[in-house]
C-alpha atoms as a PDB file:
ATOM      1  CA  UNK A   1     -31.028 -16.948  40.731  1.00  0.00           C
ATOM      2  CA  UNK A   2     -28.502 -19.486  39.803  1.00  0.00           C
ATOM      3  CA  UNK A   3     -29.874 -19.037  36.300  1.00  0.00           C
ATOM      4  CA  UNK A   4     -29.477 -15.177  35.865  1.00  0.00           C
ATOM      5  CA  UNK A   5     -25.939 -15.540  37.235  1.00  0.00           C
ATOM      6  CA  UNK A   6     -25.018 -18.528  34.593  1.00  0.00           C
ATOM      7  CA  UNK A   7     -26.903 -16.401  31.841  1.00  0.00           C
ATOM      8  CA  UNK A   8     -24.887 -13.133  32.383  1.00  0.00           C
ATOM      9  CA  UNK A   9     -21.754 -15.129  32.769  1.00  0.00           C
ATOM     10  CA  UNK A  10     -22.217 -16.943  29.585  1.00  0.00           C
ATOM     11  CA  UNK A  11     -23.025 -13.460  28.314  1.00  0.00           C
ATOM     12  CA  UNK A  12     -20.428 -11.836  29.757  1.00  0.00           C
ATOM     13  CA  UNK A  13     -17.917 -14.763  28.417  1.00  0.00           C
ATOM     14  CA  UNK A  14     -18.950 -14.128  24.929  1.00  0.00           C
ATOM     15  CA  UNK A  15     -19.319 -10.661  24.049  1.00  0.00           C
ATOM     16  CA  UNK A  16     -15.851 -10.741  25.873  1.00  0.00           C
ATOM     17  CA  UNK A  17     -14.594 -13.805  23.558  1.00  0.00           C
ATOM     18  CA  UNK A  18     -16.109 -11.246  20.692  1.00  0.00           C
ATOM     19  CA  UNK A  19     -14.549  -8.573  21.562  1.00  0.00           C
ATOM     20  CA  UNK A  20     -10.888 -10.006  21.757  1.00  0.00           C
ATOM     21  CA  UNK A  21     -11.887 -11.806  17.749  1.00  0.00           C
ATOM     22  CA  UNK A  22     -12.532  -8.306  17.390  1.00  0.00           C
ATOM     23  CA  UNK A  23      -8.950  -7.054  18.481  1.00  0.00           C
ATOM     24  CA  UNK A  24      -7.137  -9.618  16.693  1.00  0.00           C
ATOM     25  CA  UNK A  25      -8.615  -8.489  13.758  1.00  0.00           C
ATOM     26  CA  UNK A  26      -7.929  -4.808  14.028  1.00  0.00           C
ATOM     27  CA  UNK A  27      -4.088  -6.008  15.255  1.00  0.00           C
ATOM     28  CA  UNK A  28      -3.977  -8.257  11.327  1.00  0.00           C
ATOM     29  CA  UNK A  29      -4.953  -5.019   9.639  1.00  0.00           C
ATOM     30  CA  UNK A  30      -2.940  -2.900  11.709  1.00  0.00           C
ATOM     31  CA  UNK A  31      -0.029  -5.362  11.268  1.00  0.00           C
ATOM     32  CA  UNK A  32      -0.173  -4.649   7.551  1.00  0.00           C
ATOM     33  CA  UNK A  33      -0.308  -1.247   7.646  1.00  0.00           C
ATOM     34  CA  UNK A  34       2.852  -1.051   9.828  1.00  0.00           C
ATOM     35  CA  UNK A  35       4.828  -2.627   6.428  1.00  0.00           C
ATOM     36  CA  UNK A  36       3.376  -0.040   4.569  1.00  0.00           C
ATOM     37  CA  UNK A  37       4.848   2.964   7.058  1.00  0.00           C
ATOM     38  CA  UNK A  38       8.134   1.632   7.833  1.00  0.00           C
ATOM     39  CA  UNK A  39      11.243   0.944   5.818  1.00  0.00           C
ATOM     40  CA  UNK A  40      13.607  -1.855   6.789  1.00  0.00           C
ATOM     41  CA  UNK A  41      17.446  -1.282   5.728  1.00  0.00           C
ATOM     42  CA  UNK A  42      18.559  -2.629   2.157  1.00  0.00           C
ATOM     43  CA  UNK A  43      19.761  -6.423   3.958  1.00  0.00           C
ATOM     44  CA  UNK A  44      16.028  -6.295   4.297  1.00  0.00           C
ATOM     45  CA  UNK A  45      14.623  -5.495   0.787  1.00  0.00           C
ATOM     46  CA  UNK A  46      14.553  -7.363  -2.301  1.00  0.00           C
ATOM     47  CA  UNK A  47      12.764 -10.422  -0.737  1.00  0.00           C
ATOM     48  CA  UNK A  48       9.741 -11.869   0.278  1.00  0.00           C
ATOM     49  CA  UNK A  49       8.442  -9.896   3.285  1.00  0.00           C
ATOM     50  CA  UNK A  50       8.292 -12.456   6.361  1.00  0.00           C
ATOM     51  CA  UNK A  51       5.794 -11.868   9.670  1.00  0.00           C
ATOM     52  CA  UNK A  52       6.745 -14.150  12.174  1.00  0.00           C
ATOM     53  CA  UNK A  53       3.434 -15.212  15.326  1.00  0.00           C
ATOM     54  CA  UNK A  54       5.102 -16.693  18.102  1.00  0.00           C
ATOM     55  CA  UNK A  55       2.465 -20.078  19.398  1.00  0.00           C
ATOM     56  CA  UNK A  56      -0.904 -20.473  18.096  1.00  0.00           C
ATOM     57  CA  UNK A  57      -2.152 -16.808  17.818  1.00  0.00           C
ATOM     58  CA  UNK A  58      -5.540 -16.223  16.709  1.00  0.00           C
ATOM     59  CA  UNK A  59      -4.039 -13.336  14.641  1.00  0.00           C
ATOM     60  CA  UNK A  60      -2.631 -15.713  11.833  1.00  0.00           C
ATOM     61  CA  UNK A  61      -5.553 -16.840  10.109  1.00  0.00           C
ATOM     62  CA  UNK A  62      -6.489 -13.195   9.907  1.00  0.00           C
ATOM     63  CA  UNK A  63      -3.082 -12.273   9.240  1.00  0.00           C
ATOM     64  CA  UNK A  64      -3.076 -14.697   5.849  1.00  0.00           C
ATOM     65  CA  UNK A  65      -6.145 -13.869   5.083  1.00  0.00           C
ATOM     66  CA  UNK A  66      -5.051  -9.402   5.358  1.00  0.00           C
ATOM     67  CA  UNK A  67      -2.021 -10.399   2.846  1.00  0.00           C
ATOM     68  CA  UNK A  68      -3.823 -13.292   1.088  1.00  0.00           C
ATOM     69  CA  UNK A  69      -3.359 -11.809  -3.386  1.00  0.00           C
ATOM     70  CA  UNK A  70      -0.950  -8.808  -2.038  1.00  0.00           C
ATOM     71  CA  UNK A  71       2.545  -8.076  -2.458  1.00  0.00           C
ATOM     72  CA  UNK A  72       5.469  -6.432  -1.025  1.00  0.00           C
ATOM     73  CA  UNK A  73       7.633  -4.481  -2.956  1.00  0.00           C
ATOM     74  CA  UNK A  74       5.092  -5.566  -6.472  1.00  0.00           C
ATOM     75  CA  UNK A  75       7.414  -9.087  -6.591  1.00  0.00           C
ATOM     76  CA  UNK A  76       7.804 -10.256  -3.315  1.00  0.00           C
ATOM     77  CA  UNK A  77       4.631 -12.480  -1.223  1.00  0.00           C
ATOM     78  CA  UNK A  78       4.331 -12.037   2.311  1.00  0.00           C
ATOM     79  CA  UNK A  79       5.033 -15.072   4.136  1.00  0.00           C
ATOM     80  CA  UNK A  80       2.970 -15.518   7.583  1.00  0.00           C
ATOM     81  CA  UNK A  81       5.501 -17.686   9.901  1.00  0.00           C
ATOM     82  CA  UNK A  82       4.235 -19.656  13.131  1.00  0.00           C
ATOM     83  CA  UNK A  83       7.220 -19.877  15.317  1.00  0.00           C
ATOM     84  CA  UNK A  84       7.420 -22.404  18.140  1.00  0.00           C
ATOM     85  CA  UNK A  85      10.528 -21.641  19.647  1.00  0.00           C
ATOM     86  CA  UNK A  86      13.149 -18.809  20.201  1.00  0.00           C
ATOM     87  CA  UNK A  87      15.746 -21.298  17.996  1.00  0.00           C
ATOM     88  CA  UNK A  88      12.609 -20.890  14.898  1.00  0.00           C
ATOM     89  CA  UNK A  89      13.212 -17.244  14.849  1.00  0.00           C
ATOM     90  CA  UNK A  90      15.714 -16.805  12.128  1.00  0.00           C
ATOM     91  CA  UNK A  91      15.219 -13.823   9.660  1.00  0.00           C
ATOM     92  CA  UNK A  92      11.800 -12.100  10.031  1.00  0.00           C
ATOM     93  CA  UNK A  93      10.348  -8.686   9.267  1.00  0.00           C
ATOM     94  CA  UNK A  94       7.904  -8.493  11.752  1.00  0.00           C
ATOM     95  CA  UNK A  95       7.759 -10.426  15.313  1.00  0.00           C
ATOM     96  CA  UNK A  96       4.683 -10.991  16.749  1.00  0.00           C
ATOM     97  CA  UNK A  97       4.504 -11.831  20.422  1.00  0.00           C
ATOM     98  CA  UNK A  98       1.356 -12.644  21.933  1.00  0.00           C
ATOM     99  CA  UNK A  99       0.107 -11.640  25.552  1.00  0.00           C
ATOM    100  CA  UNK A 100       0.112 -15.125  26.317  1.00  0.00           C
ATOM    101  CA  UNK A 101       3.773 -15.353  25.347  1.00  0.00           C
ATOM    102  CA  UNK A 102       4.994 -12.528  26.806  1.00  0.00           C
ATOM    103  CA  UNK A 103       7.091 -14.609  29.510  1.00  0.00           C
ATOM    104  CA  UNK A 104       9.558 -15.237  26.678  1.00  0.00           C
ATOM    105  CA  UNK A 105      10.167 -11.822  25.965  1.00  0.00           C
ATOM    106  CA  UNK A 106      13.283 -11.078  27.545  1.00  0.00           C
ATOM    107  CA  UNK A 107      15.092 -14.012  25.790  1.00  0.00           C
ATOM    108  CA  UNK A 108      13.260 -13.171  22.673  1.00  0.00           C
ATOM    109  CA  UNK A 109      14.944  -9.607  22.407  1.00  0.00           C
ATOM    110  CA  UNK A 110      17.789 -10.882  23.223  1.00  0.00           C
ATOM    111  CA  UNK A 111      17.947 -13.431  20.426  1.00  0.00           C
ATOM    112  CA  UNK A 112      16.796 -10.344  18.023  1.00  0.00           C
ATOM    113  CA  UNK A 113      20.054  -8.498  19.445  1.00  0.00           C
ATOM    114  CA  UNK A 114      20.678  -5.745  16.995  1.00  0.00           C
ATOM    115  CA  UNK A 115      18.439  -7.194  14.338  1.00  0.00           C
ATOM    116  CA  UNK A 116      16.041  -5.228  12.073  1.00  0.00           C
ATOM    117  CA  UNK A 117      12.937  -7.441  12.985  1.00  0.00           C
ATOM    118  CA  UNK A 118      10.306  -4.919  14.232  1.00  0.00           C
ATOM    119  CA  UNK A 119       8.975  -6.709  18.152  1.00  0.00           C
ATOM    120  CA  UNK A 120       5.545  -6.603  18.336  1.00  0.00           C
ATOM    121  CA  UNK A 121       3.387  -7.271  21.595  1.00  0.00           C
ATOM    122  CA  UNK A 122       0.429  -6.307  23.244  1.00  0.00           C
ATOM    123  CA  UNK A 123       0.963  -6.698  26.884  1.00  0.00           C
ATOM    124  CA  UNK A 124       1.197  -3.546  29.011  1.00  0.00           C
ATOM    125  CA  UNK A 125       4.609  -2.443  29.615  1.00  0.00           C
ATOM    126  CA  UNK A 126       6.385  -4.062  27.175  1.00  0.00           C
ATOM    127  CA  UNK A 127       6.392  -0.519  25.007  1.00  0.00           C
ATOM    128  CA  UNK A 128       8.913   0.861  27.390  1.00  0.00           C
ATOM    129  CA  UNK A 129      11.056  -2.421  27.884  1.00  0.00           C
ATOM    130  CA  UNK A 130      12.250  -2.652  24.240  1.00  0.00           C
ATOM    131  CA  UNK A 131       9.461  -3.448  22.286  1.00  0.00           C
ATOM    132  CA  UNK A 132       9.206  -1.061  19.436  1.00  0.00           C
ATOM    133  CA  UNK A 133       5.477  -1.276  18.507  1.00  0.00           C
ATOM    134  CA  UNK A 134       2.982  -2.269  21.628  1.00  0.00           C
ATOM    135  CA  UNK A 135      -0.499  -2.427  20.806  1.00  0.00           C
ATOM    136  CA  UNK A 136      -2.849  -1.297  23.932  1.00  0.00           C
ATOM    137  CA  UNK A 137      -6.481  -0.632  25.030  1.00  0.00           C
ATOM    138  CA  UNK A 138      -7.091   3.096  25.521  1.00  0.00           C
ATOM    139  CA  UNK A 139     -10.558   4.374  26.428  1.00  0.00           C
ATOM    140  CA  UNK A 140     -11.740   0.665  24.764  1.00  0.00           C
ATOM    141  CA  UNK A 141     -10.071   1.236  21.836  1.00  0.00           C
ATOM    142  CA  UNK A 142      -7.091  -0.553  20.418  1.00  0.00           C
ATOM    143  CA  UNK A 143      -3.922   1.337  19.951  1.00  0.00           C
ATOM    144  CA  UNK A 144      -0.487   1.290  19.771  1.00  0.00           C
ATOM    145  CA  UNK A 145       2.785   2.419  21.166  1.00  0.00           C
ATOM    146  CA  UNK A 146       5.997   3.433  19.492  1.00  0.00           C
ATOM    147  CA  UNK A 147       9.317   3.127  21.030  1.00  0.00           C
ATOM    148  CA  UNK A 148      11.325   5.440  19.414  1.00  0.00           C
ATOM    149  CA  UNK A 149      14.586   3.644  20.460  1.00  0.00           C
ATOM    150  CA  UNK A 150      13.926   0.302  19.758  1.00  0.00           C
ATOM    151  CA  UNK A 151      13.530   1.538  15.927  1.00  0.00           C
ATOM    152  CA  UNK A 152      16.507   3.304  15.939  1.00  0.00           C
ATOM    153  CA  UNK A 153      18.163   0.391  17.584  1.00  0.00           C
ATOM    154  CA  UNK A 154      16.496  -2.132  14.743  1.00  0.00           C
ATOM    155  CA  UNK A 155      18.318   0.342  11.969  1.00  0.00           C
ATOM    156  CA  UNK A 156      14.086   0.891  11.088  1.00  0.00           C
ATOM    157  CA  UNK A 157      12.592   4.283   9.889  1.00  0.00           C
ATOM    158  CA  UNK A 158       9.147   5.094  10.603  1.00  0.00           C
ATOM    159  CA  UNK A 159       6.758   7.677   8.482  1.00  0.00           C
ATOM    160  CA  UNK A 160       5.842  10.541   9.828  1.00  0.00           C
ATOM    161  CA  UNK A 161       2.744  10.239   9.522  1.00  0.00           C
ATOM    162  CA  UNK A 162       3.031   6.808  11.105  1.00  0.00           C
ATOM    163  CA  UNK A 163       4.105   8.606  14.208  1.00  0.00           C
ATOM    164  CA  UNK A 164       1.395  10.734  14.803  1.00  0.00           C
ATOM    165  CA  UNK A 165      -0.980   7.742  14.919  1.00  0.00           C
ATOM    166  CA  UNK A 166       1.117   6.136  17.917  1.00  0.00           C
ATOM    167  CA  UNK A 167       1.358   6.916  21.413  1.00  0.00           C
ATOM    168  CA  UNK A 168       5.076   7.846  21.178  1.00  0.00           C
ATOM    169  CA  UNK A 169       7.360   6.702  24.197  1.00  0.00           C
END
């Protein structure tokens, strides 16, 4: 008995550990594509196109490896930034923020203020407390949420056909 549980636990831990490899993959690609569907005001253009991972995400690696021989813009690389502390934040495109760093994410928009970084996260709730792109697990599948007025409040305009892949809130 102690054997069958220990087996389907071990189980259980790794199609789970597979599945969330899984996720973080899906989140690199969809990460990319959000670049593609959004357009950042002109302070924003006309230089390399910066993703910033709050901590040690999984999602970088995959991340660097999405962008690895691309451009943005034709001229401009895509810079993948690991960010260790609200002070590292400077200038970035994209923010992502971690579920396991989602305790900071109060103080994190704040520091963003009126900035034209576009917050990303992936912890329930955070959609409708400011983040403008929330990624989320509906029927088992990974999606994401748009928050209509943290774009408008990062100066950022979205596709429309961008918007009628979100779950718009």
């Amino acid at each position: 008995m102690k054997y069958t549980i220990l087996f389907f636990s071990i189980l259980f831990l790794n199609i789970t550990l597979d599945l969330q490899a899984q996720d973080k993959k899906f989140q690199a690609v969809f990460i990319y594509n959000f670049y593609k569907n959004i357009e950042w005001p002109a302070s924003y253009k006309n230089q390399d196109f910066v993703i910033g991972v709050y901590g040690n995400s999984a999602v970088i690696p995959l991340l660097e490896k999405t962008v690895e021989n691309r451009s943005a813009g034709g001229t401009y690389k895509f810079i993948i930034k690991k960010i260790n502390s609200i002070d590292e934040i400077g200038k970035c495109h994209m923010l992502y923020l971690p579920t396991e760093k989602s305790d900071l994410f109060p103080d994190i928009v704040k520091k963003l203020g009126g900035s034209s970084t576009l917050l990303i996260t992936e912890k329930a709730g955070l959609g409708g407390q400011g983040s403008a792109i929330n990624f989320v697990l509906v029927n088992d599948r990974l999606k994401f949420e748009l928050n209509e007025y943290a774009f408008k409040k990062a100066s950022l305009k979205v596709s429309s056909m961008f918007m009628k892949l979100a779950i718009v809130i």
